[in-house]
PDB file of N, CA and C in Angstrom:
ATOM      1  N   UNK A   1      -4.266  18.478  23.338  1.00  0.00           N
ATOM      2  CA  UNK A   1      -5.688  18.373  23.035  1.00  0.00           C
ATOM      3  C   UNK A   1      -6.004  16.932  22.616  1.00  0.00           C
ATOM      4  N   UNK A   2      -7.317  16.329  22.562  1.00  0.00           N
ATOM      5  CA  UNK A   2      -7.368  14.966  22.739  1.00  0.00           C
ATOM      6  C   UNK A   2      -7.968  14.762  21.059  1.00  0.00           C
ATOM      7  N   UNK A   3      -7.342  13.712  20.414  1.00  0.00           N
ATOM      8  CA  UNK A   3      -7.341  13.798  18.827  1.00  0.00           C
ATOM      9  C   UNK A   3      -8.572  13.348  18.848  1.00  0.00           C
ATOM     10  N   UNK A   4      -9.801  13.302  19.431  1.00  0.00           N
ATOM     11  CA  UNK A   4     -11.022  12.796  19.198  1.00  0.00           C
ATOM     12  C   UNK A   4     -11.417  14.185  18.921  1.00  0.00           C
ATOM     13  N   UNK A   5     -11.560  15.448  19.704  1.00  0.00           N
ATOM     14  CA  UNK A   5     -11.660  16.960  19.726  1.00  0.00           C
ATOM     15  C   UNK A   5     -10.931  17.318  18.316  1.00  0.00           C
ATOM     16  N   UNK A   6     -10.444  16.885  18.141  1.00  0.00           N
ATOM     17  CA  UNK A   6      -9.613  17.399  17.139  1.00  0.00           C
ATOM     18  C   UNK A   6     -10.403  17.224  15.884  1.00  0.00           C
ATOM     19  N   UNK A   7     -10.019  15.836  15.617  1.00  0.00           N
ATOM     20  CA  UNK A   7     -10.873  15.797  14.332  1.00  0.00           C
ATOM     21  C   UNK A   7     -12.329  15.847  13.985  1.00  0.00           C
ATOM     22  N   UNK A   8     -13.216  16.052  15.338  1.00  0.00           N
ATOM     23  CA  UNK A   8     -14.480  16.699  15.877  1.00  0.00           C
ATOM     24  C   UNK A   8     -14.486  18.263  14.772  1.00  0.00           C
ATOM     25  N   UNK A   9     -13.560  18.591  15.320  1.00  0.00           N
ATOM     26  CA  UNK A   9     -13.114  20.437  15.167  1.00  0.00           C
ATOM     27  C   UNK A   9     -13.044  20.378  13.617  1.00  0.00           C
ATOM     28  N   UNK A  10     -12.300  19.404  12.865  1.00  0.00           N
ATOM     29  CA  UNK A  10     -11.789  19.530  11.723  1.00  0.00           C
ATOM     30  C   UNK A  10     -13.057  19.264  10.853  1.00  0.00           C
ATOM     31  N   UNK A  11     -13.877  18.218  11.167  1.00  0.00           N
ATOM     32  CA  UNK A  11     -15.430  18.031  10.236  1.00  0.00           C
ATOM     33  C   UNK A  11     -15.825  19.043  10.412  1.00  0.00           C
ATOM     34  N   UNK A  12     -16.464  19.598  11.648  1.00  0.00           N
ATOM     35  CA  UNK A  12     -16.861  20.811  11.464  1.00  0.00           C
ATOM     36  C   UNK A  12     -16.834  21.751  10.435  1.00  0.00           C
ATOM     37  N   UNK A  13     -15.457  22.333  10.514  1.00  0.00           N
ATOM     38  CA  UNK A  13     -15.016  23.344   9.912  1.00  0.00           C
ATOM     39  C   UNK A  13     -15.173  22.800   8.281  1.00  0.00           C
ATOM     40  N   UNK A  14     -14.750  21.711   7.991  1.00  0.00           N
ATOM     41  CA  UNK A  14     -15.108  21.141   6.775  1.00  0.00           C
ATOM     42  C   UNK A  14     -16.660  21.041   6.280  1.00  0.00           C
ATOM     43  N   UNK A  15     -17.149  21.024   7.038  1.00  0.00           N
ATOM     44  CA  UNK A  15     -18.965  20.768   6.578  1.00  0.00           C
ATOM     45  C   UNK A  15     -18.840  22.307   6.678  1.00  0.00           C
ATOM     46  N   UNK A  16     -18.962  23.538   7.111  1.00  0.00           N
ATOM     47  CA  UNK A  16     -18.791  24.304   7.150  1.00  0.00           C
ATOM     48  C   UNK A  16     -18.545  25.585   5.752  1.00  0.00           C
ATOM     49  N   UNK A  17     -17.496  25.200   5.483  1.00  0.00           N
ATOM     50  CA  UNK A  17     -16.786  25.921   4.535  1.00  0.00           C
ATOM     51  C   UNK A  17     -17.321  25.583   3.117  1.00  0.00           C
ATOM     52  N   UNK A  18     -16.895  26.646   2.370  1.00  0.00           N
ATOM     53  CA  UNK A  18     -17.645  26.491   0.786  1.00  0.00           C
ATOM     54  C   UNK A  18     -16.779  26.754  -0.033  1.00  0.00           C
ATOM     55  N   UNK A  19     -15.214  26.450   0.473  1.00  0.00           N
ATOM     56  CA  UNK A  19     -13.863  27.108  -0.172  1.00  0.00           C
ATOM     57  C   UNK A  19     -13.389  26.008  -0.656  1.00  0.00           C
ATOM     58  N   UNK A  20     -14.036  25.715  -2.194  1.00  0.00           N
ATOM     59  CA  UNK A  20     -12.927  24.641  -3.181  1.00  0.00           C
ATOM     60  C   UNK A  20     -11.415  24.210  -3.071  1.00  0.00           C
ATOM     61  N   UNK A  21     -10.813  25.447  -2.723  1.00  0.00           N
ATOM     62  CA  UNK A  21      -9.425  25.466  -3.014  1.00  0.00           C
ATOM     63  C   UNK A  21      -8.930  24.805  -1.594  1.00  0.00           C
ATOM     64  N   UNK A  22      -9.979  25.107  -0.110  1.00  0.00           N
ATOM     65  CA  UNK A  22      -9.386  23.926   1.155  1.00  0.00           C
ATOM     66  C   UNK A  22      -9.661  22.795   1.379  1.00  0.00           C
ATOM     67  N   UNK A  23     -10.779  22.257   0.036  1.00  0.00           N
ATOM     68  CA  UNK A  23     -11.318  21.104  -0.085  1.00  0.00           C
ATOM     69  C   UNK A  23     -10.313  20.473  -0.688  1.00  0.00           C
ATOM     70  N   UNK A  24      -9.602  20.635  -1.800  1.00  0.00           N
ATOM     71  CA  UNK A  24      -9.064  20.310  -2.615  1.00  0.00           C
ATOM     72  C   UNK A  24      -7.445  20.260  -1.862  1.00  0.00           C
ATOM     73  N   UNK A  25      -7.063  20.766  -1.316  1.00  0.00           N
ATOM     74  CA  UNK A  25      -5.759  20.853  -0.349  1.00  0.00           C
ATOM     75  C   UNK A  25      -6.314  20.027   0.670  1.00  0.00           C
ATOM     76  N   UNK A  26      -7.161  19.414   1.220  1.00  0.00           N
ATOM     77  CA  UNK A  26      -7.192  18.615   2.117  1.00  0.00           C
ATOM     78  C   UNK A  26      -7.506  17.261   1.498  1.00  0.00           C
ATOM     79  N   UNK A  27      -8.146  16.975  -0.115  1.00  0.00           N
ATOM     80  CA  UNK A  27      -7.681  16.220  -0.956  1.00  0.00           C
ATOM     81  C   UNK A  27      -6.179  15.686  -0.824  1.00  0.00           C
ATOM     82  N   UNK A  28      -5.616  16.619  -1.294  1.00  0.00           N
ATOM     83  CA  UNK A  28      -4.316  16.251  -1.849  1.00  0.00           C
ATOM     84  C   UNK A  28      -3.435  15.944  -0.637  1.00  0.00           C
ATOM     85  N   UNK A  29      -3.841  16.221   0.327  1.00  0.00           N
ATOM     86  CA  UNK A  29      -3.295  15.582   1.948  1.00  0.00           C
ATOM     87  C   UNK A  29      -3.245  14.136   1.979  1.00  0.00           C
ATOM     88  N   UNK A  30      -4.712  13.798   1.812  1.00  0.00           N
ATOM     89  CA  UNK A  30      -5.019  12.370   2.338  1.00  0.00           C
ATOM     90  C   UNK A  30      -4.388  11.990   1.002  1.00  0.00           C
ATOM     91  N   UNK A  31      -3.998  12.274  -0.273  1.00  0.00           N
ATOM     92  CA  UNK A  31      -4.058  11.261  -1.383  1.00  0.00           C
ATOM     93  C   UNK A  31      -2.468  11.095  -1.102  1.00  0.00           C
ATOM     94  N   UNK A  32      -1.539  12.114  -0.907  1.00  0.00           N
ATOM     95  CA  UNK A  32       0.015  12.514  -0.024  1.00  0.00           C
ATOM     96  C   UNK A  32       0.291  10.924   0.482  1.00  0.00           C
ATOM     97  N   UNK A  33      -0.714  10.761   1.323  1.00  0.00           N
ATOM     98  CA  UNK A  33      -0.658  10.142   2.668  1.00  0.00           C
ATOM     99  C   UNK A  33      -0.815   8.707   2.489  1.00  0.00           C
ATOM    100  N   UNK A  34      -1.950   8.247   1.484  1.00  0.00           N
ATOM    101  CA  UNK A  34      -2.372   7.254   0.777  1.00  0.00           C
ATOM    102  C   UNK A  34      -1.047   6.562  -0.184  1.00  0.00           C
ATOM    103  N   UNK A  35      -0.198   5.951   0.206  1.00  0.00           N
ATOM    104  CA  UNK A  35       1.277   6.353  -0.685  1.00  0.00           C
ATOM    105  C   UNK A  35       1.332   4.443  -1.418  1.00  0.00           C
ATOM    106  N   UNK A  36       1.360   4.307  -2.407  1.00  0.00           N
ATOM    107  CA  UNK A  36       1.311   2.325  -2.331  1.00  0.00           C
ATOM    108  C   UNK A  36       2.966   1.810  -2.201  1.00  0.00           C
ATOM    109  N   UNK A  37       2.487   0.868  -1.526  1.00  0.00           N
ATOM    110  CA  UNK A  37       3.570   0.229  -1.301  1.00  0.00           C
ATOM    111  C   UNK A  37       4.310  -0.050  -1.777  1.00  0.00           C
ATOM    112  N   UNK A  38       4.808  -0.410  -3.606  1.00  0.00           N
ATOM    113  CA  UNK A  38       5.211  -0.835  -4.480  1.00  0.00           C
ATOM    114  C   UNK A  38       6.196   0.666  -4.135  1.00  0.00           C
ATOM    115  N   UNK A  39       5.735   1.243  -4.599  1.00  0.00           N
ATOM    116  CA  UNK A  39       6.601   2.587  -4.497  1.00  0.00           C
ATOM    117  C   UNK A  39       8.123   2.943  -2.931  1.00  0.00           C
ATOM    118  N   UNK A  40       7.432   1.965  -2.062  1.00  0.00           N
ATOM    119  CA  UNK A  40       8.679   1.703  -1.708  1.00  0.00           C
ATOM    120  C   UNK A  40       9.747   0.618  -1.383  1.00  0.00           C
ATOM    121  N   UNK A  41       9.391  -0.128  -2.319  1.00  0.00           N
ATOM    122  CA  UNK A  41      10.024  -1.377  -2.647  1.00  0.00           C
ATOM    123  C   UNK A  41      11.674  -0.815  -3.730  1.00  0.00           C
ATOM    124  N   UNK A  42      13.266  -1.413  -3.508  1.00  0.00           N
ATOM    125  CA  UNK A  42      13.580  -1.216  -4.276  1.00  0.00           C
ATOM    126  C   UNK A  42      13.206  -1.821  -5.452  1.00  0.00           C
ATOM    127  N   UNK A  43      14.373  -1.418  -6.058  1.00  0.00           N
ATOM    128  CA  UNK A  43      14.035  -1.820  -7.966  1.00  0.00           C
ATOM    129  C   UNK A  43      14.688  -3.585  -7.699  1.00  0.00           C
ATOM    130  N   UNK A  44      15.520  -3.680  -6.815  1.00  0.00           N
ATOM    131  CA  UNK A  44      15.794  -5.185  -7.386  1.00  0.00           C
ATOM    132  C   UNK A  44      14.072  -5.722  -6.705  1.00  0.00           C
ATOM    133  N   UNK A  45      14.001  -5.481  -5.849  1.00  0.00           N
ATOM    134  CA  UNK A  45      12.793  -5.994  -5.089  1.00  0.00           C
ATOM    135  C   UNK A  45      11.868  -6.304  -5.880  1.00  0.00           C
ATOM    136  N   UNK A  46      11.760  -5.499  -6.808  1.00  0.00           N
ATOM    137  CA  UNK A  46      10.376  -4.913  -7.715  1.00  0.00           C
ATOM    138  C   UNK A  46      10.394  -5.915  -8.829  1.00  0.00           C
ATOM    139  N   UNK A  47      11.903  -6.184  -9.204  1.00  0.00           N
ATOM    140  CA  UNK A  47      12.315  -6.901 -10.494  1.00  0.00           C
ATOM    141  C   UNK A  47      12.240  -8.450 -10.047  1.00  0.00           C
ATOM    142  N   UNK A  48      12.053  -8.354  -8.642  1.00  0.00           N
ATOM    143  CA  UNK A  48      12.207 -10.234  -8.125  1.00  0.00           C
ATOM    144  C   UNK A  48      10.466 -10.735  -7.893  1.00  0.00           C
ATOM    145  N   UNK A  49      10.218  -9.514  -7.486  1.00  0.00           N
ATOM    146  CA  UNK A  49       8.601  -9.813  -7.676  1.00  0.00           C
ATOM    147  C   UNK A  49       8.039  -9.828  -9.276  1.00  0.00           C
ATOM    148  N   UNK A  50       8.644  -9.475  -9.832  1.00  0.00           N
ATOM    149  CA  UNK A  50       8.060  -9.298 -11.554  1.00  0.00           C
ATOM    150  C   UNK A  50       8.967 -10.645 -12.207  1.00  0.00           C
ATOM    151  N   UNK A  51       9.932 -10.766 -11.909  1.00  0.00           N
ATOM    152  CA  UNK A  51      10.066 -12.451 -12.075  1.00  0.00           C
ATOM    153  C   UNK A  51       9.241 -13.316 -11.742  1.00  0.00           C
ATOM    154  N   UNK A  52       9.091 -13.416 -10.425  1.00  0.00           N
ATOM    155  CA  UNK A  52       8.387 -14.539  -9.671  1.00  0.00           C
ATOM    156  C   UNK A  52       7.023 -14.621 -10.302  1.00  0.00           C
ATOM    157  N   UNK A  53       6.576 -13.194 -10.720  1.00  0.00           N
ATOM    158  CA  UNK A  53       5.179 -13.121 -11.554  1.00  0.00           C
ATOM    159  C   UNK A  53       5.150 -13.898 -12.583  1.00  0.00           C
ATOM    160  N   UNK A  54       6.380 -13.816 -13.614  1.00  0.00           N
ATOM    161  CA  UNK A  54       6.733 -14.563 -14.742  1.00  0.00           C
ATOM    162  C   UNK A  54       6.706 -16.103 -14.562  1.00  0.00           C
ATOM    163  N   UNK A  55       7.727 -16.394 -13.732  1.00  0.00           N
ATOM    164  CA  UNK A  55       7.963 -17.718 -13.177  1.00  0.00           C
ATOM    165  C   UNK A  55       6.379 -18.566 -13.319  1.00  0.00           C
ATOM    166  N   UNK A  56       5.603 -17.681 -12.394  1.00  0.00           N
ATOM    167  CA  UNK A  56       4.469 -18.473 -12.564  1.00  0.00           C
ATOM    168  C   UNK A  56       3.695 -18.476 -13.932  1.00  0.00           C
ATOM    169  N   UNK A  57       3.452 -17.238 -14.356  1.00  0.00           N
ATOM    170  CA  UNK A  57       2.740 -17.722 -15.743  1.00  0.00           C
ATOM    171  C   UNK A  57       3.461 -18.928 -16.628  1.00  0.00           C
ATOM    172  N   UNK A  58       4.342 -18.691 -16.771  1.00  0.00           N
ATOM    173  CA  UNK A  58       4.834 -19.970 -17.228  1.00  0.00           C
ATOM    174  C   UNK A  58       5.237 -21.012 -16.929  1.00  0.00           C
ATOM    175  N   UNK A  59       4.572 -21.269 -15.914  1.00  0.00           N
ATOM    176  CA  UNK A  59       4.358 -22.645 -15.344  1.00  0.00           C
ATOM    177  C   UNK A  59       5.751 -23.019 -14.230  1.00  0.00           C
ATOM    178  N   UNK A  60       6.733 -22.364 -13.870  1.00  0.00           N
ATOM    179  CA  UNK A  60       7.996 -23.044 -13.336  1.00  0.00           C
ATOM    180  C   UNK A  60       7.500 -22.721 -11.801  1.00  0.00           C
ATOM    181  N   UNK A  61       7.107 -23.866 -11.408  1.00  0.00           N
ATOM    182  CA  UNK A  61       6.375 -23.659 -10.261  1.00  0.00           C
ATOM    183  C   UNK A  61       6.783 -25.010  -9.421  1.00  0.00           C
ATOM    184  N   UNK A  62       6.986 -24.853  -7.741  1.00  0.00           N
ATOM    185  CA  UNK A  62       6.987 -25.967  -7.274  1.00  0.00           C
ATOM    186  C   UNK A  62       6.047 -26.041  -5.935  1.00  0.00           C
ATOM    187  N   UNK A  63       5.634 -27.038  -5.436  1.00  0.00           N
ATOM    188  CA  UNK A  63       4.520 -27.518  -4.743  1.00  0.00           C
ATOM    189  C   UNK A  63       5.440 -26.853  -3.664  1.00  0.00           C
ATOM    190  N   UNK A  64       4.576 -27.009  -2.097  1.00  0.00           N
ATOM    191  CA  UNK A  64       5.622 -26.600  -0.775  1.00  0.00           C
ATOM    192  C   UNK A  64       6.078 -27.832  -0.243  1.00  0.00           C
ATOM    193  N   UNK A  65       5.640 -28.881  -0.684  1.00  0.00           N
ATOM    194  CA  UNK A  65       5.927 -30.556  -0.173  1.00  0.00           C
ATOM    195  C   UNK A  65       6.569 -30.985  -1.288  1.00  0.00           C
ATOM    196  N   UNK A  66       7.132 -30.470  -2.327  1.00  0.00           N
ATOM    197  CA  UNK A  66       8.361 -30.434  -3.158  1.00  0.00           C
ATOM    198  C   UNK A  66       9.545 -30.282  -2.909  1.00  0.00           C
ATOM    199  N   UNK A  67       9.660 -28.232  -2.326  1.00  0.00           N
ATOM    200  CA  UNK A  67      10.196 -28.341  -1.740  1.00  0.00           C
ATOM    201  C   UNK A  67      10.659 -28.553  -0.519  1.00  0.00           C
ATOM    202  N   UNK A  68      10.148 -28.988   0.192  1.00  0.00           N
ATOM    203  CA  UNK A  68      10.464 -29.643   1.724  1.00  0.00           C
ATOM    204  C   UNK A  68      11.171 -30.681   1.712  1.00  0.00           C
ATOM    205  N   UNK A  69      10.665 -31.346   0.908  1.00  0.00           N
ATOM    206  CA  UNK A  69      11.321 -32.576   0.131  1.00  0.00           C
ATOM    207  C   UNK A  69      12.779 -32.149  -0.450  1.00  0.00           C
ATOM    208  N   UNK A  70      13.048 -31.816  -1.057  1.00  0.00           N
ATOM    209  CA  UNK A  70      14.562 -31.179  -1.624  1.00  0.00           C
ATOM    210  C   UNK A  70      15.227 -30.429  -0.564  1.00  0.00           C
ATOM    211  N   UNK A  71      14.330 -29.535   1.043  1.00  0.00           N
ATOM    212  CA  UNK A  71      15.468 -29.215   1.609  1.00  0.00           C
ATOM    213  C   UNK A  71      16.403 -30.250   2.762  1.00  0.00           C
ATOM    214  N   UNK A  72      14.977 -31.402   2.488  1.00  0.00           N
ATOM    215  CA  UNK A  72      14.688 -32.239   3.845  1.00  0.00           C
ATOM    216  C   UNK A  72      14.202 -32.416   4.805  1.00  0.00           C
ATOM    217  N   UNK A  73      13.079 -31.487   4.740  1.00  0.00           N
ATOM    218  CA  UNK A  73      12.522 -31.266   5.887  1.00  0.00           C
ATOM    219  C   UNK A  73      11.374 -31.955   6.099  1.00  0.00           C
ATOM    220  N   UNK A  74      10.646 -32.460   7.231  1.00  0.00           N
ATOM    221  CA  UNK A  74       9.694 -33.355   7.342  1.00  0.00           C
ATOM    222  C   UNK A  74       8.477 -32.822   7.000  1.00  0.00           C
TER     223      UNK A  74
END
């Protein structure tokens, strides 16, 4: 069946209905589905980004023509 029909079919039935409890289960679908990204990052991942966060508030920061400079690159 062609997913344009489909989710045609599915408003429908949604404008339709007056049943809280399939509103609310089709809630909790999309929110399922809605997933953030952080959440699948590991933990070192998570801990190198929460450094790097640090790093910057406190200033230990270097330009990109800093380092280019230190790797050698033009």
């Amino acid at each position: 069946m062609d997913i344009q029909l489909e989710k045609k079919e599915l408003i429908k039935l949604l404008q339709e209905t007056e049943n809280p409890s399939i509103i609310k289960s089709i809630q909790k679908i999309f929110q399922k589905d809605q997933k953030d990204w952080w959440d699948d990052l590991s933990n070192s991942a998570k801990e190198g980004i929460k450094e790097g966060i640090e790093d910057i508030k406190n200033g230990r920061v270097h330009s990109y023509e800093e380092v280019k400079k230190e790797l050698g690159w033009k």
